[in-house]
Protein backbone atom coordinates (compact mmCIF):
# COMPACT_ATOMS: atom_id res chain seq x y z
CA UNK A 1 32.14 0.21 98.21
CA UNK A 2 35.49 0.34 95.92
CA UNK A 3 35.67 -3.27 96.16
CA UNK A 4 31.98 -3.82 94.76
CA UNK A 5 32.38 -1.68 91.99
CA UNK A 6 35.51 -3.24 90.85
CA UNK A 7 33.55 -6.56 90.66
CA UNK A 8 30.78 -4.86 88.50
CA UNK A 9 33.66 -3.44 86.07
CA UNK A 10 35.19 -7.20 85.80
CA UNK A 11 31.52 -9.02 85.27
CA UNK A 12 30.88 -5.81 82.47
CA UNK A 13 34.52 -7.17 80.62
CA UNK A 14 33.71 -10.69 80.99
CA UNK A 15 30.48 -10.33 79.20
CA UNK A 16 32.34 -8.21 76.92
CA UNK A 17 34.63 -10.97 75.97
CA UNK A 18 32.29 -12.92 75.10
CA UNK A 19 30.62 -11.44 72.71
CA UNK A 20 33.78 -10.71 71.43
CA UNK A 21 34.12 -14.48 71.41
CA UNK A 22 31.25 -15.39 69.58
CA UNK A 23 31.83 -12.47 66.95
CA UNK A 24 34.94 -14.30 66.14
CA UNK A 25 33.33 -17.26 65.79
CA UNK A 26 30.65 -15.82 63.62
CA UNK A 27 33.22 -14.30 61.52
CA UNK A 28 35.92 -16.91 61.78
CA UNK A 29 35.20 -17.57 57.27
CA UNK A 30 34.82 -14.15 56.17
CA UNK A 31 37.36 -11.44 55.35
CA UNK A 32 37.23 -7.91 56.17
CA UNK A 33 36.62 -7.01 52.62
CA UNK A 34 33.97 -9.40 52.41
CA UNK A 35 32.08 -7.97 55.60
CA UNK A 36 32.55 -4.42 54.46
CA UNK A 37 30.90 -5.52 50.91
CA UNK A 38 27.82 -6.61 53.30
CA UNK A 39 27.30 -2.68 54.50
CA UNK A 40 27.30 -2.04 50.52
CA UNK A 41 23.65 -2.07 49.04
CA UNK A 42 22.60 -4.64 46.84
CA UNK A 43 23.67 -3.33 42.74
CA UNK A 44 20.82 -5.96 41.74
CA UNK A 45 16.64 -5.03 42.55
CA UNK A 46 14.64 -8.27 42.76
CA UNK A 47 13.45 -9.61 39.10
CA UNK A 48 10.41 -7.54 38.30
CA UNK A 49 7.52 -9.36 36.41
CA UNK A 50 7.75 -8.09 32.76
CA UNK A 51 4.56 -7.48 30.35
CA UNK A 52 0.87 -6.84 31.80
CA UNK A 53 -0.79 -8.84 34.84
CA UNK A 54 -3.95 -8.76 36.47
CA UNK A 55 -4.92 -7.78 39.75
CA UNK A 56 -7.48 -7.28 41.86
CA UNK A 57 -8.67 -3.74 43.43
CA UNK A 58 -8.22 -3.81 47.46
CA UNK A 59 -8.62 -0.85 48.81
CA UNK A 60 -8.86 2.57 47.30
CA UNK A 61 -6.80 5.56 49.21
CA UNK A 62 -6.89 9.30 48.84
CA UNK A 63 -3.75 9.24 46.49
CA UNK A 64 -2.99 5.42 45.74
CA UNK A 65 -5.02 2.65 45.13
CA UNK A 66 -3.36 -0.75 46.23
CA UNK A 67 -4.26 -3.93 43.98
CA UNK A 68 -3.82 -7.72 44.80
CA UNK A 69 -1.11 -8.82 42.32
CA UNK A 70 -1.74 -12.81 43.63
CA UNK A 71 1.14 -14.97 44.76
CA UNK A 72 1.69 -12.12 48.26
CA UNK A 73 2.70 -9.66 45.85
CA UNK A 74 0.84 -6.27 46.50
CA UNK A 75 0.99 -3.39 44.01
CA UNK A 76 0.11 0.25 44.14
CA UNK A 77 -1.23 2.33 41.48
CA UNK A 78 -2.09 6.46 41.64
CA UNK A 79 -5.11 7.71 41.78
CA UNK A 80 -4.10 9.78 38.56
CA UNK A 81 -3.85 7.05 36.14
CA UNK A 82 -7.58 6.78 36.48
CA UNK A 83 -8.60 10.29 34.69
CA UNK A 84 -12.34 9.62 34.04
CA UNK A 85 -13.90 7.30 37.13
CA UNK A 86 -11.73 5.48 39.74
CA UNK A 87 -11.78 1.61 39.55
CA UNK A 88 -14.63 -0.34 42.23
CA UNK A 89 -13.19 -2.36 45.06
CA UNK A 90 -13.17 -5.95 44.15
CA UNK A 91 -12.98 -4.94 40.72
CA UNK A 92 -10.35 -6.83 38.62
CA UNK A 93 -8.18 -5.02 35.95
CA UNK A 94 -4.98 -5.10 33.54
CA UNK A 95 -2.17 -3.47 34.60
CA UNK A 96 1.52 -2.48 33.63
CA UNK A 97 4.05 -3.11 36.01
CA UNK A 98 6.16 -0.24 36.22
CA UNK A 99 8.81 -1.18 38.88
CA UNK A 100 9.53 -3.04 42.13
CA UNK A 101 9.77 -0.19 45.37
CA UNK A 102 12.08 -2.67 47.65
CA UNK A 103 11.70 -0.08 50.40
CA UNK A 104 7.91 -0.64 50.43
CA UNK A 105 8.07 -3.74 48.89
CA UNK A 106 5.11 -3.28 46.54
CA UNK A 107 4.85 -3.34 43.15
CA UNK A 108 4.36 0.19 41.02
CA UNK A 109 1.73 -0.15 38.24
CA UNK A 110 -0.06 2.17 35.79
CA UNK A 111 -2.81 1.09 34.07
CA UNK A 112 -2.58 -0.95 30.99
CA UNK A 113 -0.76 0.90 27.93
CA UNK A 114 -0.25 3.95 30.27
CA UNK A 115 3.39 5.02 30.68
CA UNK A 116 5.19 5.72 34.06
CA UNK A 117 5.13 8.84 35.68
CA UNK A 118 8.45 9.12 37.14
CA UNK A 119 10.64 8.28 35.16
CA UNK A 120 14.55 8.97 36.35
CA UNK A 121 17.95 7.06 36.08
CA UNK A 122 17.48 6.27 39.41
CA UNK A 123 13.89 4.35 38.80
CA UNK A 124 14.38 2.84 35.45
CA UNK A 125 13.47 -0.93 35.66
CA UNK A 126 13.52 -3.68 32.43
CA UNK A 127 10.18 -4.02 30.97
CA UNK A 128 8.62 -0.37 32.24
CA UNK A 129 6.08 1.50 29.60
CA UNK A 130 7.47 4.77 29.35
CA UNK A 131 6.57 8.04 27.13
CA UNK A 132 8.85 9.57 24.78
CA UNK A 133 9.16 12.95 22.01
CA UNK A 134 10.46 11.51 18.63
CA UNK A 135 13.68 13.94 18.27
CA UNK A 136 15.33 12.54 15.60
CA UNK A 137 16.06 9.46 13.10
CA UNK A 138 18.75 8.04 11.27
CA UNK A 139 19.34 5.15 9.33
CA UNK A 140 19.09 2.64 12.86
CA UNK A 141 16.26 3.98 14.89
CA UNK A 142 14.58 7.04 16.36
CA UNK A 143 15.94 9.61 18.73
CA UNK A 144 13.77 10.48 21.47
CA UNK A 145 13.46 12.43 24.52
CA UNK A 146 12.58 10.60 27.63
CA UNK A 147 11.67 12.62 30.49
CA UNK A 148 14.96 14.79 30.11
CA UNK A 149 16.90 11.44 29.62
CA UNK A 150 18.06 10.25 25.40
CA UNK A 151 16.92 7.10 24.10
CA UNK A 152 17.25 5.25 21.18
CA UNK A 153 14.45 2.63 19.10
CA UNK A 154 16.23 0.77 17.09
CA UNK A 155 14.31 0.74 13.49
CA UNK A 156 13.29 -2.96 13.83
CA UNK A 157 11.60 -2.09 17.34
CA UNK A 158 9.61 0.99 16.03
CA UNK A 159 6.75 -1.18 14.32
CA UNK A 160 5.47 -4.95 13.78
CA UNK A 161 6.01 -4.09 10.10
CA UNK A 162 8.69 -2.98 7.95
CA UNK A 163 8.62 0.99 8.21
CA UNK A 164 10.73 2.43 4.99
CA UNK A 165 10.57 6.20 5.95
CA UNK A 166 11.23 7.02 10.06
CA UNK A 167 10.72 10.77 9.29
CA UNK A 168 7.16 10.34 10.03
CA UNK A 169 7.51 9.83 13.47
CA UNK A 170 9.63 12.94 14.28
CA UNK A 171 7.87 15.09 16.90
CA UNK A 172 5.66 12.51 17.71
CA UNK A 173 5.06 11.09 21.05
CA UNK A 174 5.45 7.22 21.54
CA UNK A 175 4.85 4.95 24.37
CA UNK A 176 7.50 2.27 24.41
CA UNK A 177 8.82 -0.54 26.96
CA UNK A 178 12.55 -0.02 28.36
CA UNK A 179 14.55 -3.11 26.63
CA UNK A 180 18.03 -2.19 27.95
CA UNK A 181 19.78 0.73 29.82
CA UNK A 182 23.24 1.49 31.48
CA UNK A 183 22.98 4.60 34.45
CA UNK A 184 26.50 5.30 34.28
CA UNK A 185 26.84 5.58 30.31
CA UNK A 186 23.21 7.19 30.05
CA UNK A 187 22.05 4.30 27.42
CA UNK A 188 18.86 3.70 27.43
CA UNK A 189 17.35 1.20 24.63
CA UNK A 190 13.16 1.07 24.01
CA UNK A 191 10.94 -1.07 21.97
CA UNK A 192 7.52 0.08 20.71
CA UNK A 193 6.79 -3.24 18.85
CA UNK A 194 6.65 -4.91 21.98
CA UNK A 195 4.26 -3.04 23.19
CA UNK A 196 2.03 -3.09 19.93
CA UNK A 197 2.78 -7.08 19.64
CA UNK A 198 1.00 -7.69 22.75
CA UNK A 199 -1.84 -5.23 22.21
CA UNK A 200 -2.20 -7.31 18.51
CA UNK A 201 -2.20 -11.08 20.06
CA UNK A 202 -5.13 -9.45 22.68
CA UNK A 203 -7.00 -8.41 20.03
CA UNK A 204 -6.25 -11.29 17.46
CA UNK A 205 -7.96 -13.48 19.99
CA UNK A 206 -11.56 -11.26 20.49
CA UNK A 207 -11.28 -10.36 16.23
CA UNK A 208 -11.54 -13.89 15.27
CA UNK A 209 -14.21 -14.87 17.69
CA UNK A 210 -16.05 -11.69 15.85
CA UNK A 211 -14.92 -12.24 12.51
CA UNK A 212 -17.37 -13.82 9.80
CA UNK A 213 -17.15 -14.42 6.12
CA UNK A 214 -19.03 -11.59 4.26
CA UNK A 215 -18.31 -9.22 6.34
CA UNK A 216 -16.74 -5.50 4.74
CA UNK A 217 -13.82 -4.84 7.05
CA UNK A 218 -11.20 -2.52 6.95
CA UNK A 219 -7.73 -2.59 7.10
CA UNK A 220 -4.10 -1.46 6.48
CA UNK A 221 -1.96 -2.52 3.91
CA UNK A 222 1.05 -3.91 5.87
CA UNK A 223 2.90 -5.85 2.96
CA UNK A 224 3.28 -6.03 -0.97
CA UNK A 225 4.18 -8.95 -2.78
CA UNK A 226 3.57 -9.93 -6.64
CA UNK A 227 0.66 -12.14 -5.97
CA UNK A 228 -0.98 -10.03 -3.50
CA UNK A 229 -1.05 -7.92 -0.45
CA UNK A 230 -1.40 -8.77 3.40
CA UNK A 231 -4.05 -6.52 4.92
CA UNK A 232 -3.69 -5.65 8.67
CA UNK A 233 -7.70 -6.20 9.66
CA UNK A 234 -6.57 -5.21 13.41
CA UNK A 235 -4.69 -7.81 14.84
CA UNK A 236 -4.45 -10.26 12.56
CA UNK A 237 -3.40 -10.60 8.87
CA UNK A 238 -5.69 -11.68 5.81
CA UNK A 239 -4.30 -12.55 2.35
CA UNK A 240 -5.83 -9.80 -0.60
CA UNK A 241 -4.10 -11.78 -3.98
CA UNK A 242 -4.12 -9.96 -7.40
CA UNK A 243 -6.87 -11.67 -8.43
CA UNK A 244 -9.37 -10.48 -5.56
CA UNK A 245 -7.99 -6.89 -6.49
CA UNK A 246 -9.63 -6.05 -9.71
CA UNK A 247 -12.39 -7.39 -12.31
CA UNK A 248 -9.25 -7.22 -14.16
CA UNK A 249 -7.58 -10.47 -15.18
CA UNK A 250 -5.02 -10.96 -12.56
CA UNK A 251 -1.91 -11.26 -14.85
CA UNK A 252 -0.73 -7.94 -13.07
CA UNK A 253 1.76 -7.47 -10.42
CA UNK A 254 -0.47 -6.57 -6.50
CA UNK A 255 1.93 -3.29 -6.35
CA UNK A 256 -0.01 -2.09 -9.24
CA UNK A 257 -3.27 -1.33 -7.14
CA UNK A 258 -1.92 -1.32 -3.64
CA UNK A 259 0.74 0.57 -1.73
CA UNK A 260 1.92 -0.05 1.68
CA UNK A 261 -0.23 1.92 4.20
CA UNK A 262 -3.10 1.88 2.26
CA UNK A 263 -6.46 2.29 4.25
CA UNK A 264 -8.88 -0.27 2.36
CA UNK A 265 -12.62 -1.67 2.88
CA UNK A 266 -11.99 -5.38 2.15
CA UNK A 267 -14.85 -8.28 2.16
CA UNK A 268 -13.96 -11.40 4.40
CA UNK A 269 -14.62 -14.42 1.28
CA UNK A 270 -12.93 -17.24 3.37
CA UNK A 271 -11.94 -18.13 7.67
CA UNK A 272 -9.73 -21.26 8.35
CA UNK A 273 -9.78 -20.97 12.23
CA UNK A 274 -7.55 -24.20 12.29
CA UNK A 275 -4.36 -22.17 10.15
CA UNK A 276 -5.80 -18.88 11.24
CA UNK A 277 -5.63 -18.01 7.34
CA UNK A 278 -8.20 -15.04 5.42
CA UNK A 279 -8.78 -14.59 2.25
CA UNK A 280 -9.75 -10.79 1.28
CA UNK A 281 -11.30 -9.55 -1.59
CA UNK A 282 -11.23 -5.99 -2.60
CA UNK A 283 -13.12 -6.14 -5.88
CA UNK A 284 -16.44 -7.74 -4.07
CA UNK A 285 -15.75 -4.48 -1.65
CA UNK A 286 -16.44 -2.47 -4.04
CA UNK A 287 -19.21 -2.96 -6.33
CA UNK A 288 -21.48 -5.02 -8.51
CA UNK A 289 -19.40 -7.46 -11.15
CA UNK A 290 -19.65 -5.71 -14.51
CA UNK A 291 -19.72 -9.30 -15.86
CA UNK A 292 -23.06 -9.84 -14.45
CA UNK A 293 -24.81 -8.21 -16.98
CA UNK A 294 -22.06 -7.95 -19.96
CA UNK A 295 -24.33 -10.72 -22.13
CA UNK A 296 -26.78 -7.64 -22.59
CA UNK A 297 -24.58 -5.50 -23.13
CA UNK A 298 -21.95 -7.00 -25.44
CA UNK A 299 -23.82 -9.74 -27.58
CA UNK A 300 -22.64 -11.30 -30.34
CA UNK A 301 -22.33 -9.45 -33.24
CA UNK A 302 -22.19 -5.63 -31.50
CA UNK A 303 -19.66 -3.55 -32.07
CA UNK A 304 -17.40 -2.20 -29.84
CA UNK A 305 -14.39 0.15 -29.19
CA UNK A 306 -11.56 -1.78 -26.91
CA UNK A 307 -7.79 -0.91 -26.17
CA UNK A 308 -5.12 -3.55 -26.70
CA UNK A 309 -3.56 -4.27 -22.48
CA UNK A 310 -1.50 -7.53 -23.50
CA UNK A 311 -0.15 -8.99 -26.75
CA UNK A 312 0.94 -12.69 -27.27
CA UNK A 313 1.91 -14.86 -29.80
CA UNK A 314 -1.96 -16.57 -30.04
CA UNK A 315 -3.61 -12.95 -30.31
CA UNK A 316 -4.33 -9.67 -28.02
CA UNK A 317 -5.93 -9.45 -24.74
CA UNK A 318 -8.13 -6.41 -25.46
CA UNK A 319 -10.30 -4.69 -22.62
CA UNK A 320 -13.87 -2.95 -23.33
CA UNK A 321 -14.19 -1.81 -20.07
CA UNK A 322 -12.35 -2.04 -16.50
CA UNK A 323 -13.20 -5.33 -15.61
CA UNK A 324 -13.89 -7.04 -18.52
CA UNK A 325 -11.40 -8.16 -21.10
CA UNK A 326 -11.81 -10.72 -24.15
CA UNK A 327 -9.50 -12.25 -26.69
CA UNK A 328 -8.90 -11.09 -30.40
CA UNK A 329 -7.41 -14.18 -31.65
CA UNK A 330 -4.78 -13.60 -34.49
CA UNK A 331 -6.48 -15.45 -36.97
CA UNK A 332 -9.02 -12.56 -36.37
CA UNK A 333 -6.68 -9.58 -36.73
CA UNK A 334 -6.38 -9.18 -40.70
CA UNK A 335 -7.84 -11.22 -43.87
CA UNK A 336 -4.32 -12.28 -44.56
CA UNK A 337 -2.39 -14.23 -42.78
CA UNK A 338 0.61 -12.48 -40.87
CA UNK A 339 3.11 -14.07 -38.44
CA UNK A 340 2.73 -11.79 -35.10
CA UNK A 341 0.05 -9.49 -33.44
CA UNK A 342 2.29 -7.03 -33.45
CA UNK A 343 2.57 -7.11 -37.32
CA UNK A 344 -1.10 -5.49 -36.63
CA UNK A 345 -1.54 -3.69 -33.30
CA UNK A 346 0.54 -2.40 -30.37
CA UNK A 347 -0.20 -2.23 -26.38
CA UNK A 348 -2.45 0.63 -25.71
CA UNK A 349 -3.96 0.92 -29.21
CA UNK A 350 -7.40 2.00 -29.68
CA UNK A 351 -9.53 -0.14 -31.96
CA UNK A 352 -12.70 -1.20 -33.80
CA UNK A 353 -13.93 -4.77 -32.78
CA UNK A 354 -17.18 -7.13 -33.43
CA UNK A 355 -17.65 -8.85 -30.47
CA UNK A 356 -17.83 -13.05 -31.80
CA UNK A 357 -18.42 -14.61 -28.10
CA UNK A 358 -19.20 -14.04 -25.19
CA UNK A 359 -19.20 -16.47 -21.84
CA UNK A 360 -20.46 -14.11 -18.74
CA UNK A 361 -20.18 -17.48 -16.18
CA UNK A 362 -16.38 -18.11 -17.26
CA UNK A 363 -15.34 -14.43 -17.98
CA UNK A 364 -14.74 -15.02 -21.45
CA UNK A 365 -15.43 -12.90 -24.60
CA UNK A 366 -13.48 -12.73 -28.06
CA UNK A 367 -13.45 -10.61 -30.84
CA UNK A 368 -12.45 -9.98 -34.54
CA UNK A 369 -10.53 -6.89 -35.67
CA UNK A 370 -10.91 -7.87 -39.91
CA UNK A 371 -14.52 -8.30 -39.88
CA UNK A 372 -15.44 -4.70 -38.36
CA UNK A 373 -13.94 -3.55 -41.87
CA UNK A 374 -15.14 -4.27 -45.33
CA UNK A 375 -14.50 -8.18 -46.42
CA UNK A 376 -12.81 -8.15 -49.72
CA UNK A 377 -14.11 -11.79 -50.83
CA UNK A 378 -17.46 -9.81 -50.76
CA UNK A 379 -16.49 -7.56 -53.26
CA UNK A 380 -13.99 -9.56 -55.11
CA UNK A 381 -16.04 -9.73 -58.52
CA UNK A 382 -16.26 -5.77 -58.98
CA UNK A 383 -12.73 -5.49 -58.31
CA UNK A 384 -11.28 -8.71 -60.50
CA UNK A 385 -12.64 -10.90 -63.34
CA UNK A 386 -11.61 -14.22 -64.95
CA UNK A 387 -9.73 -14.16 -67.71
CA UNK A 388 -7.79 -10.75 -66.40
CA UNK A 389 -4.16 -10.16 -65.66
CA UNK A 390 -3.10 -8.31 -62.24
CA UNK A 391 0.27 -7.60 -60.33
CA UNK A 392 0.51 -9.36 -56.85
CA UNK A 393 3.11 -10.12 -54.42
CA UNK A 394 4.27 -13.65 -53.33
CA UNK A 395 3.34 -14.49 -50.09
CA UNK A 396 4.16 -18.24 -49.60
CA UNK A 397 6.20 -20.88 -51.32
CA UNK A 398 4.72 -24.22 -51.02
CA UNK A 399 5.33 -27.70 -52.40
CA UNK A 400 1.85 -27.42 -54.61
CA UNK A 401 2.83 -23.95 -56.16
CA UNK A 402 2.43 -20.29 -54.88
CA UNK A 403 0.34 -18.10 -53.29
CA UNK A 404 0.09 -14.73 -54.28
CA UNK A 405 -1.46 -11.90 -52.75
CA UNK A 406 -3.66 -9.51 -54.55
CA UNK A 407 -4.39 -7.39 -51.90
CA UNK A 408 -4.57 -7.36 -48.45
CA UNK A 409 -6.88 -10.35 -47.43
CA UNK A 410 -6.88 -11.41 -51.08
CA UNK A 411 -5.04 -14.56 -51.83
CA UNK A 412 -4.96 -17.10 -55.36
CA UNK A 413 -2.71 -20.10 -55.78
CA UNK A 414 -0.89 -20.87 -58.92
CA UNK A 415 -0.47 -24.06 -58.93
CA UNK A 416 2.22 -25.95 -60.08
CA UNK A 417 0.91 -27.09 -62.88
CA UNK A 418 0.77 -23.62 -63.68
CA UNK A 419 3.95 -21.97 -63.13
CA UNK A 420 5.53 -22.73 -66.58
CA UNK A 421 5.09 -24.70 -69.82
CA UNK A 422 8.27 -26.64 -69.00
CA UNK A 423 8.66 -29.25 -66.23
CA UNK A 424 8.84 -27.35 -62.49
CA UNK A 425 10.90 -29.60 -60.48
CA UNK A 426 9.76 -26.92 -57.49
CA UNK A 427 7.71 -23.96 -57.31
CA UNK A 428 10.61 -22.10 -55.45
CA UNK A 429 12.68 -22.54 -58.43
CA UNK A 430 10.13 -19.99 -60.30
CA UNK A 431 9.02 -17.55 -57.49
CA UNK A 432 10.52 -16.20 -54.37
CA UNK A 433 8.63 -14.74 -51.37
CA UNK A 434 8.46 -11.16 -51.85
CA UNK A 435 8.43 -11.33 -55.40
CA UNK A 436 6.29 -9.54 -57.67
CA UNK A 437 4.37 -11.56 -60.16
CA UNK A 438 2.05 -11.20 -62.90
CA UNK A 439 -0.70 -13.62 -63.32
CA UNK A 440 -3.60 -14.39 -65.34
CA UNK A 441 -6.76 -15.26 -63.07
CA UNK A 442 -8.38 -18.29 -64.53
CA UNK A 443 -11.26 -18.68 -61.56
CA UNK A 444 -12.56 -16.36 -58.76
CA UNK A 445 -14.66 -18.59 -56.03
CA UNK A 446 -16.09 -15.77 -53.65
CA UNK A 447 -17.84 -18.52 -51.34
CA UNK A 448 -14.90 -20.85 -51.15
CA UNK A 449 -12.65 -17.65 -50.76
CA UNK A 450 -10.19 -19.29 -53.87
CA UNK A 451 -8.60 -17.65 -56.63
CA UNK A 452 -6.86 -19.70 -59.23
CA UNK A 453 -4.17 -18.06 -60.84
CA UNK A 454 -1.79 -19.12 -63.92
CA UNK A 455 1.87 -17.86 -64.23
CA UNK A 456 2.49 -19.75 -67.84
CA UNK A 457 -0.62 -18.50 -69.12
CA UNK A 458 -0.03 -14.93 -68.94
CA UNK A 459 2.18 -14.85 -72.56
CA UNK A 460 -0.97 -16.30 -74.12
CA UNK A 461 -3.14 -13.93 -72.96
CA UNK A 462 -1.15 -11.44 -73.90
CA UNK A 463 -0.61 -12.32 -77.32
CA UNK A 464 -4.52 -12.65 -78.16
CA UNK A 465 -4.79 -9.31 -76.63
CA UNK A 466 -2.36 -8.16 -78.70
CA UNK A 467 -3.17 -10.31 -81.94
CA UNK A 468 -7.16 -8.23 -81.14
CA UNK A 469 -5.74 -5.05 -81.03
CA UNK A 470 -3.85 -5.33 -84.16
CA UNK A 471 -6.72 -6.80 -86.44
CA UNK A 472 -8.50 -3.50 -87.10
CA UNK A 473 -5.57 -2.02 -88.03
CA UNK A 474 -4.69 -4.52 -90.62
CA UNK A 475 -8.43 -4.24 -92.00
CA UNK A 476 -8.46 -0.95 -92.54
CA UNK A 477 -8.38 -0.01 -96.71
CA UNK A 478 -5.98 2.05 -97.68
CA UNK A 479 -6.75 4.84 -99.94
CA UNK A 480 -6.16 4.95 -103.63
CA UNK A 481 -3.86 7.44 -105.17
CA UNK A 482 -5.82 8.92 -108.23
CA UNK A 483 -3.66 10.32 -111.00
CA UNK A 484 -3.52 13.49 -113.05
CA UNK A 485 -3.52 14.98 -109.58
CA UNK A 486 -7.30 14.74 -108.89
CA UNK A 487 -8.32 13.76 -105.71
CA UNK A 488 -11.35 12.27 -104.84
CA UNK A 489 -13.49 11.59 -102.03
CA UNK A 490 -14.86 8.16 -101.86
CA UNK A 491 -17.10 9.06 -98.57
CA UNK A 492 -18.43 12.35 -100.09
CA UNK A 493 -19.67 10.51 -103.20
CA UNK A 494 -20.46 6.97 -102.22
């Protein structure tokens, strides 16, 4: 008995060494500190398929619903995430992926642009939608709550566009993607432009198929520049320039009418599907052209009221209504000449036109300033006759003689023929600008819109007026001294 239980005990340590044996073998290349790094579980989750990915519904469960991911990969999704009707078997659908359970081996979704559930340290994964409280913002990013846990967006990941004031968002809730996160040092990094980036090229796609020129869409003002404005139409971008803002010549700057955020009803006027360019226009949004029926209203000859928007060295840009503007060309200003606009009229002044043009087709009109006042050539012969002598002003020094103005829009020439009895080697030798003269008019042409005007002739003039002033003086009889003291009255007794 003893001796066949001893043979049991030695066949029990053979097999023992063994195993032993092949341990070592199995072993014989790896250190203890490599082995005991095996028990250790894995610091590293399989790589979890970012973004949004479509499945297909398998079965539906009391609490989960398990979706065909394709490629063997299996995903589960609550039953909660579906608030309204639960999804059809069969049925195919967008989803999020949340994280990868390696215990289960499944794939965690929520349904597209949903955020996860549970959300811990312990579950966050790279690329998970997750909700968030706006706590806070400084000059990086917003603060926000996360389930209990602090993240940070930076700035640049809060919107697709620029956002100049993050105090907006505070208290509000977002749903972002995790970007980056650290357990130990409780970091956690989230995007919400990634999220809205993909949303936008999804809808880019179904808005261009729909979009048509003519159509009155609106949109957001996204960005300002001088020429224009880019206009957010929902997913994709259309150029609004300055001069598709206004019936208002488009010599302004775009920040003058829009702001960014603005909420505006824009017409589609032009689709290149090849560049994926749009040109907006927010003046056809609005209303009927007011140049469509301006001829009527603004014919030649009417006058109008109009305020001075833009002066240049040609003339004025004067505007008669919003809309339309026309051109007050300086040679229209004032019935003398004058070297500026501004010698005349200022930006924003109020004033008294007669319309001379209009061009509805080319959005042109001009205007004159001097002939919605009295003409002075049409008067000139009650004010001035030939033969007369008056005090003007020189004006201009030229190499014929001077011109000298009467009064304003009232201009003669003495020529230089007629600047002095002696030889004039040149007229500025006699007169300077500025200077005042006094000259004999020797012939007023009203339809010609001429004076002629003598310098050397004044003297004479003067000197017969003075030689007929002084003749009935000199006739006059003077009366006789009568002697002995009597005196007589030769009117009385004639």
């Amino acid at each position: 008995m003893s001796k066949k239980i001893d043979e049991q005990y030695k066949e029990k340590f053979r097999a023992q060494d063994n195993i032993d044996r092949e341990v070592e073998a199995a072993l014989a290349d790896i250190s203890l500190d490599e082995l005991y790094a095996k028990d250790k579980p894995a610091t590293q989750q399989p790589e979890m398929p970012k973004g949004v990915r479509r499945g297909k519904i398998t079965q539906i469960g009391k609490d989960e619903i398990f979706v065909d991911m394709g490629g063997k990969a299996l995903g589960v999704i609550s039953c909660m995430q579906f608030e309204e009707e639960l999804p059809k078997l069969g049925e195919e659908m967008e989803f999020n992926v949340d994280r990868y359970d390696a215990k289960e081996n499944v794939l965690v979704l929520t349904r597209k642009g949903a955020a996860s559930t549970h959300v811990s340290w312990d579950k966050l994964e790279l690329g998970q939608i997750v909700e968030g409280t706006v706590t806070g913002s400084n000059k990086g990013g917003l603060e926000l709550d996360v389930k209990g846990m602090r993240a940070f967006m930076p700035a640049g990941q809060v919107e697709i566009y620029h956002v100049p004031d993050l105090t907006q968002f505070i208290g509000q809730k977002m749903v972002a993607e995790v970007t980056q996160f650290e357990r130990e040092a409780r970091n956690l990094i989230l995007s919400r432009r990634n999220i809205l980036e993909r949303e936008r090229e999804e809808q880019k796609g179904k808005l261009l198929a729909e979009l048509a020129e003519g159509q009155i869409r609106r949109g957001v003002v996204r960005n300002v520049m001088d020429f224009g404005a880019f206009v957010d139409l929902g997913g994709v971008d259309g150029l609004l320039h300055v001069s598709e803002m206004s019936f208002q010549r488009g010599r302004q700057n775009a920040g003058n009418f829009v702001k960014i955020g603005d909420v505006l009803d824009v017409k589609v006027t032009k689709i290149d599907r090849e560049t994926g360019k749009i040109g907006l226009s927010l003046r056809q949004a609005r209303g009927i052209d007011p140049w469509a029926d301006a001829q009527t209203r603004y014919a030649p000859g009417t006058t109008i009221t109009g305020r001075i928007v833009k002066l240049e060295s040609f003339g004025a840009f004067v505007e008669v209504e919003e809309g339309i503007e026309g051109l007050l060309p300086i040679s229209e200003m004032s019935w003398q000449r004058i070297k500026h606009p501004s010698d005349i009229v200022k930006e924003g002044d109020t004033v008294k036109l007669v319309v001379l043009s209009i061009d509805p087709a080319a959005r042109k009109m001009s205007f004159s300033l001097k002939q919605a006042g009295v003409d002075p050539w049409k008067i000139v012969h009650e004010r001035y006759a030939t033969d007369s002598l008056v005090t003007g002003t020189v004006s201009r020094v030229v190499d014929f003689g001077v011109f000298v103005e009467l009064e304003a829009g009232l201009e003669g020439l003495v020529h230089v023929s007629e600047l002095s009895n002696q030889r004039v080697r040149s007229p500025g030798d006699v007169a300077k600008p500025g200077q005042e003269l006094k000259v004999r008019i020797l012939e007023i042409d009203s339809e010609g819109r001429r004076i002629a005007l003598s310098l050397k002739r004044v003297a004479e003039l003067e000197n017969m007026q003075s030689a007929t002033t002084a003749a009935p003086t000199a006739a006059k009889k003077k009366r006789p001294e009568l002697r002995g003291g009597l005196d007589f009255d030769f009117k009385k007794n004639k």
